[in-house]
N, C-alpha and C. Protein backbone atom coordinates (compact mmCIF):
# COMPACT_ATOMS: atom_id res chain seq x y z
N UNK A 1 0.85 -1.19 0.00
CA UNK A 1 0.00 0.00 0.00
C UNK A 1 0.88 1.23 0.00
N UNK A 2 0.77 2.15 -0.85
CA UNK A 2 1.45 3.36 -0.58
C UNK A 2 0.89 4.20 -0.10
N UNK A 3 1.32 5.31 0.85
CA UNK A 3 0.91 6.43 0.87
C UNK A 3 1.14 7.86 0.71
N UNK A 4 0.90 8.77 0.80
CA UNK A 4 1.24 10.08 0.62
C UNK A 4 1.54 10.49 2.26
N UNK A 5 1.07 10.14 3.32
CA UNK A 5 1.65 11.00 4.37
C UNK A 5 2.82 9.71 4.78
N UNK A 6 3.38 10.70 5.61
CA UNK A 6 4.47 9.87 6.39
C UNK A 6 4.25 9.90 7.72
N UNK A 7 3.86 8.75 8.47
CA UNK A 7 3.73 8.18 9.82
C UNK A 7 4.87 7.91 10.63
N UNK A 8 4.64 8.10 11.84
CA UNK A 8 5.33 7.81 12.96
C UNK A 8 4.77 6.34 13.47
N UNK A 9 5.26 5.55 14.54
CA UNK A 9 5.10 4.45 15.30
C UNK A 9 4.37 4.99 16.15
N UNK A 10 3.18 5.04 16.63
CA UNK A 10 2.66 5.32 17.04
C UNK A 10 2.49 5.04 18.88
N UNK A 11 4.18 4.19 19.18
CA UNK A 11 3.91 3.65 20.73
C UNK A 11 5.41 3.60 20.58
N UNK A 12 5.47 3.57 22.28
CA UNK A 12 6.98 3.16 22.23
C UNK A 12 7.31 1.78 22.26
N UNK A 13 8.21 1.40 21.31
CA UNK A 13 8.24 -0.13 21.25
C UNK A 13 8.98 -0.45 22.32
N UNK A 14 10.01 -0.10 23.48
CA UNK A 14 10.30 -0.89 24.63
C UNK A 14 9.42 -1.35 25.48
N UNK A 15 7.76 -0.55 25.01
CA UNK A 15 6.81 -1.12 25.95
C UNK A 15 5.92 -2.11 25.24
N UNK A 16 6.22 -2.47 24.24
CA UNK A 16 5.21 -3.32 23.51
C UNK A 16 6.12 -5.33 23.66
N UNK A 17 4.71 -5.87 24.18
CA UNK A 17 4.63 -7.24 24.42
C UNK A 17 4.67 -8.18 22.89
N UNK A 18 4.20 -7.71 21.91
CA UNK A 18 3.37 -8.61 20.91
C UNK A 18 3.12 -7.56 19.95
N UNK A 19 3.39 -7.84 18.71
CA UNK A 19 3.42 -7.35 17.47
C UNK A 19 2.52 -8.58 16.25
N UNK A 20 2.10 -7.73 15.66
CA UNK A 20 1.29 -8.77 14.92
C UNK A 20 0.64 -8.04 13.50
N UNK A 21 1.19 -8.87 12.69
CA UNK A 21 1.29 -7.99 11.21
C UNK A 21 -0.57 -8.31 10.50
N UNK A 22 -0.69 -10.11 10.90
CA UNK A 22 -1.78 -10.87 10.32
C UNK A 22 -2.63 -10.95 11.41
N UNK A 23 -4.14 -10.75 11.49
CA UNK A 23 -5.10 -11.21 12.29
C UNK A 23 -6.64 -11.37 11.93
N UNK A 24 -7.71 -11.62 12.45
CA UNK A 24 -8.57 -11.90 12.03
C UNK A 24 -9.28 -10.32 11.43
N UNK A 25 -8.64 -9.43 11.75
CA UNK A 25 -9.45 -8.23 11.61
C UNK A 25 -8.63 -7.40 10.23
N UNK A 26 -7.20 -7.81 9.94
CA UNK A 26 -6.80 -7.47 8.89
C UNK A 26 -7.18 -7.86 7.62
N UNK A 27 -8.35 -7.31 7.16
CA UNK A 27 -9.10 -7.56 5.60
C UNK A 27 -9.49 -6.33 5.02
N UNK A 28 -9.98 -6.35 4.06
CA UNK A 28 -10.16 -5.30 3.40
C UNK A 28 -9.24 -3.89 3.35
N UNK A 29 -9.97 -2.30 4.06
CA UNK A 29 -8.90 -1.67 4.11
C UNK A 29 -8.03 -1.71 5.07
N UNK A 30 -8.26 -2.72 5.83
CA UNK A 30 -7.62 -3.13 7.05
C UNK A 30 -6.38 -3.95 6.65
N UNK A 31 -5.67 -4.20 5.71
CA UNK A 31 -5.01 -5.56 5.28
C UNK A 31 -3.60 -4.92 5.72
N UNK A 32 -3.19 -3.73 6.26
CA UNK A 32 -1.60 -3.63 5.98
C UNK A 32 -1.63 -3.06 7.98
N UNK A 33 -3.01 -3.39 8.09
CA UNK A 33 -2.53 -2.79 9.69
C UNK A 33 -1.51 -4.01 10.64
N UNK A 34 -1.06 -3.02 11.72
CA UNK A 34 -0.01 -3.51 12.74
C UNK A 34 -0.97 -3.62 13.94
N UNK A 35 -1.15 -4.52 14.92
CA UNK A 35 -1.22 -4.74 16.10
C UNK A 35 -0.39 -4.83 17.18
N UNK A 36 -0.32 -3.74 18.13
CA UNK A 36 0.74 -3.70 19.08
C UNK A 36 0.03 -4.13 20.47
N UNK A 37 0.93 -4.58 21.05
CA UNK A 37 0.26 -5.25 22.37
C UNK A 37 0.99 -4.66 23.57
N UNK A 38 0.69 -4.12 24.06
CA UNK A 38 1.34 -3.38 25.30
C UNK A 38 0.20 -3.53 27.12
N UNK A 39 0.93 -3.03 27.91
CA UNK A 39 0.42 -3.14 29.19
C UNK A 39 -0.33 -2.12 29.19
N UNK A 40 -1.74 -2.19 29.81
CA UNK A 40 -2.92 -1.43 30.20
C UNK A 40 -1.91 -0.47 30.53
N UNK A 41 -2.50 1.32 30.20
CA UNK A 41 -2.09 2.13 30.42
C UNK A 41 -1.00 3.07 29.90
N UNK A 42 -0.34 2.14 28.55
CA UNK A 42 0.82 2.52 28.04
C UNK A 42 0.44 3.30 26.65
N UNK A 43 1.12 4.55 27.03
CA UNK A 43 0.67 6.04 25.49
C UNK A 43 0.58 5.56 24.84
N UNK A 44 -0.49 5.84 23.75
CA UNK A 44 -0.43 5.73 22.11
C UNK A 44 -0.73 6.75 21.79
N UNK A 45 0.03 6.96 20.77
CA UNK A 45 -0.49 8.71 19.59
C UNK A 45 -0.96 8.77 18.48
N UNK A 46 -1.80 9.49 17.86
CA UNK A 46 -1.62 9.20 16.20
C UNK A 46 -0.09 9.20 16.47
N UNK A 47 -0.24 8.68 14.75
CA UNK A 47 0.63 8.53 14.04
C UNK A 47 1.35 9.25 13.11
N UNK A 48 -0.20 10.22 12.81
CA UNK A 48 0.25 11.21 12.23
C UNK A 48 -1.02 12.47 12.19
N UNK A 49 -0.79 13.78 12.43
CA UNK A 49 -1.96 14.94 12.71
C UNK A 49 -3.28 14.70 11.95
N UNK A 50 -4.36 14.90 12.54
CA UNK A 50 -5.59 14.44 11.37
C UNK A 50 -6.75 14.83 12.93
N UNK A 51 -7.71 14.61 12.50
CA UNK A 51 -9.45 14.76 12.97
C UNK A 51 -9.79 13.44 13.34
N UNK A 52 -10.12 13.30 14.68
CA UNK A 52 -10.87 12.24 14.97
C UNK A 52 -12.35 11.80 14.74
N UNK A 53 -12.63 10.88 13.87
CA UNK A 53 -13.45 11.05 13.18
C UNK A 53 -15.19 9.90 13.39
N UNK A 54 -14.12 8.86 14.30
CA UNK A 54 -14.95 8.09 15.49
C UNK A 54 -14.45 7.15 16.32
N UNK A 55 -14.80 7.03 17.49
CA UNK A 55 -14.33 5.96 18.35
C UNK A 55 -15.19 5.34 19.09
N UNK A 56 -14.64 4.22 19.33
CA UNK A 56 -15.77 2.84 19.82
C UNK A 56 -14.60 2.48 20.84
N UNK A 57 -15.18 3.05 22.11
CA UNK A 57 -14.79 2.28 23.39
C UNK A 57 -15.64 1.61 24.49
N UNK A 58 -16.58 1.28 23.90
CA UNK A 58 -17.19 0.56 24.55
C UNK A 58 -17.35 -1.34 25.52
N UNK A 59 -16.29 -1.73 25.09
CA UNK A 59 -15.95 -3.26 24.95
C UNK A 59 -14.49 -3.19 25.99
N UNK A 60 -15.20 -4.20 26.63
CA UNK A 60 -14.27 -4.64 27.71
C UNK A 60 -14.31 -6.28 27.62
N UNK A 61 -14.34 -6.70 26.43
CA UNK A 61 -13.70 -8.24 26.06
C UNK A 61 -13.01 -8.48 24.49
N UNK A 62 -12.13 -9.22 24.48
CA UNK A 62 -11.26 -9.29 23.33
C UNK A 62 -10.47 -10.77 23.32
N UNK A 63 -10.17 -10.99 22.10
CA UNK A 63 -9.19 -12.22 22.09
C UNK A 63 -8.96 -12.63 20.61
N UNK A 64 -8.31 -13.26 20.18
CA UNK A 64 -7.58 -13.65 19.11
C UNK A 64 -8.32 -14.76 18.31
N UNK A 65 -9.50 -14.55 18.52
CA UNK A 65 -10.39 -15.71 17.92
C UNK A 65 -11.28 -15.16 17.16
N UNK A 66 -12.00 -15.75 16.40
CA UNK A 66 -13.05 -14.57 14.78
C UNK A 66 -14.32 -14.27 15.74
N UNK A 67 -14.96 -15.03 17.14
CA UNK A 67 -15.87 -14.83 17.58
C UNK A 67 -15.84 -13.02 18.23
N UNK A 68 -14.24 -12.73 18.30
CA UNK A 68 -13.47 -11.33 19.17
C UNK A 68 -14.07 -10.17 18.55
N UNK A 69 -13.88 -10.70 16.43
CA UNK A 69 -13.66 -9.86 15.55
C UNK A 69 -14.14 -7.95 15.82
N UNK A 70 -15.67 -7.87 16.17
CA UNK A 70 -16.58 -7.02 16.29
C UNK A 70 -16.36 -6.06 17.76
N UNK A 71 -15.35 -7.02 18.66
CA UNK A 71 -15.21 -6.36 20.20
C UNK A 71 -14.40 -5.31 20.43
N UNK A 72 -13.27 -5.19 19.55
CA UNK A 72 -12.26 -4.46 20.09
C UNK A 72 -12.89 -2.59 19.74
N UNK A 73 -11.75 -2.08 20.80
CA UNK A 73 -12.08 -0.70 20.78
C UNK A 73 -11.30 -0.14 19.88
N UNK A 74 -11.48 0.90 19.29
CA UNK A 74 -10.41 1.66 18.66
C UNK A 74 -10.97 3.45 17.92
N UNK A 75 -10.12 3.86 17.92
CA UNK A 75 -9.90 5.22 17.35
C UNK A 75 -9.45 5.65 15.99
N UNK A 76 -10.56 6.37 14.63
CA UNK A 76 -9.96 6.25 13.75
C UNK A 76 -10.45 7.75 13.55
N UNK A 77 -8.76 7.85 13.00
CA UNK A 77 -8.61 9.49 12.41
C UNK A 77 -8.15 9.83 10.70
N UNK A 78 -8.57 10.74 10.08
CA UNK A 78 -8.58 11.33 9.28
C UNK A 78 -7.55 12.01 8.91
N UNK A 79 -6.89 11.66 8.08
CA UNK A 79 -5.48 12.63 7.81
C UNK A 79 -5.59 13.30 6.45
N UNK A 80 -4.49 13.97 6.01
CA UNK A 80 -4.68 14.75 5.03
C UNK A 80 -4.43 13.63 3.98
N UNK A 81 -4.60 14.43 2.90
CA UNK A 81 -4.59 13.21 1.29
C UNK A 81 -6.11 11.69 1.43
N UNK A 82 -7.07 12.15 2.38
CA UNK A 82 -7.87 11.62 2.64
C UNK A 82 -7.76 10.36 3.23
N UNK A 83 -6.61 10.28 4.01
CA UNK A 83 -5.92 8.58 4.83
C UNK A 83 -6.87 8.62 6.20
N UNK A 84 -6.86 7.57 6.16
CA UNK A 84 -7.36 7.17 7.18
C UNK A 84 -6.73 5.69 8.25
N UNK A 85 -6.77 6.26 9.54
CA UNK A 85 -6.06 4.98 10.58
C UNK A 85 -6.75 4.82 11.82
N UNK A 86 -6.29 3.62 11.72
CA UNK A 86 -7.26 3.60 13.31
C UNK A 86 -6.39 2.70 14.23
């Protein structure tokens, strides 16, 4: 996938447990995302400046199985050149 903006890592990796390139949720425009696994409580930033455009924190269960797919929380923002991350 190419893009036009240029991203940062969005966490500090000395605090990340688990990295994960493939998962049940990477399909569609989802296919090139990263999963970082870190300890409750540890910063994340964009990645790069943009509009938050919706977030779903509602879910307090998760796991690595396709039944998970629909649970997890997350934050997706709007960047310039019309990108989008979450």
């Amino acid at each position: 996938m190419q893009t036009k903006n240029i991203y940062k890592l969005p966490i500090d990796l000395s605090k990340v447990t688990k990295v994960a390139e493939e998962g049940i949720a990477h399909v569609g425009d989802l296919v090139n995302s990263i999963d970082y696994d870190a300890p409750e409580g540890t910063t994340v930033l964009a990645a790069f400046g943009g509009e938050v455009v919706f977030v779903k924190d509602d879910s307090n269960v998760g796991g690595d199985e396709q039944k998970f797919e629909n649970d997890g929380n997350y934050v997706e923002i709007l960047h310039e050149n019309n990108e989008v991350s979450e």
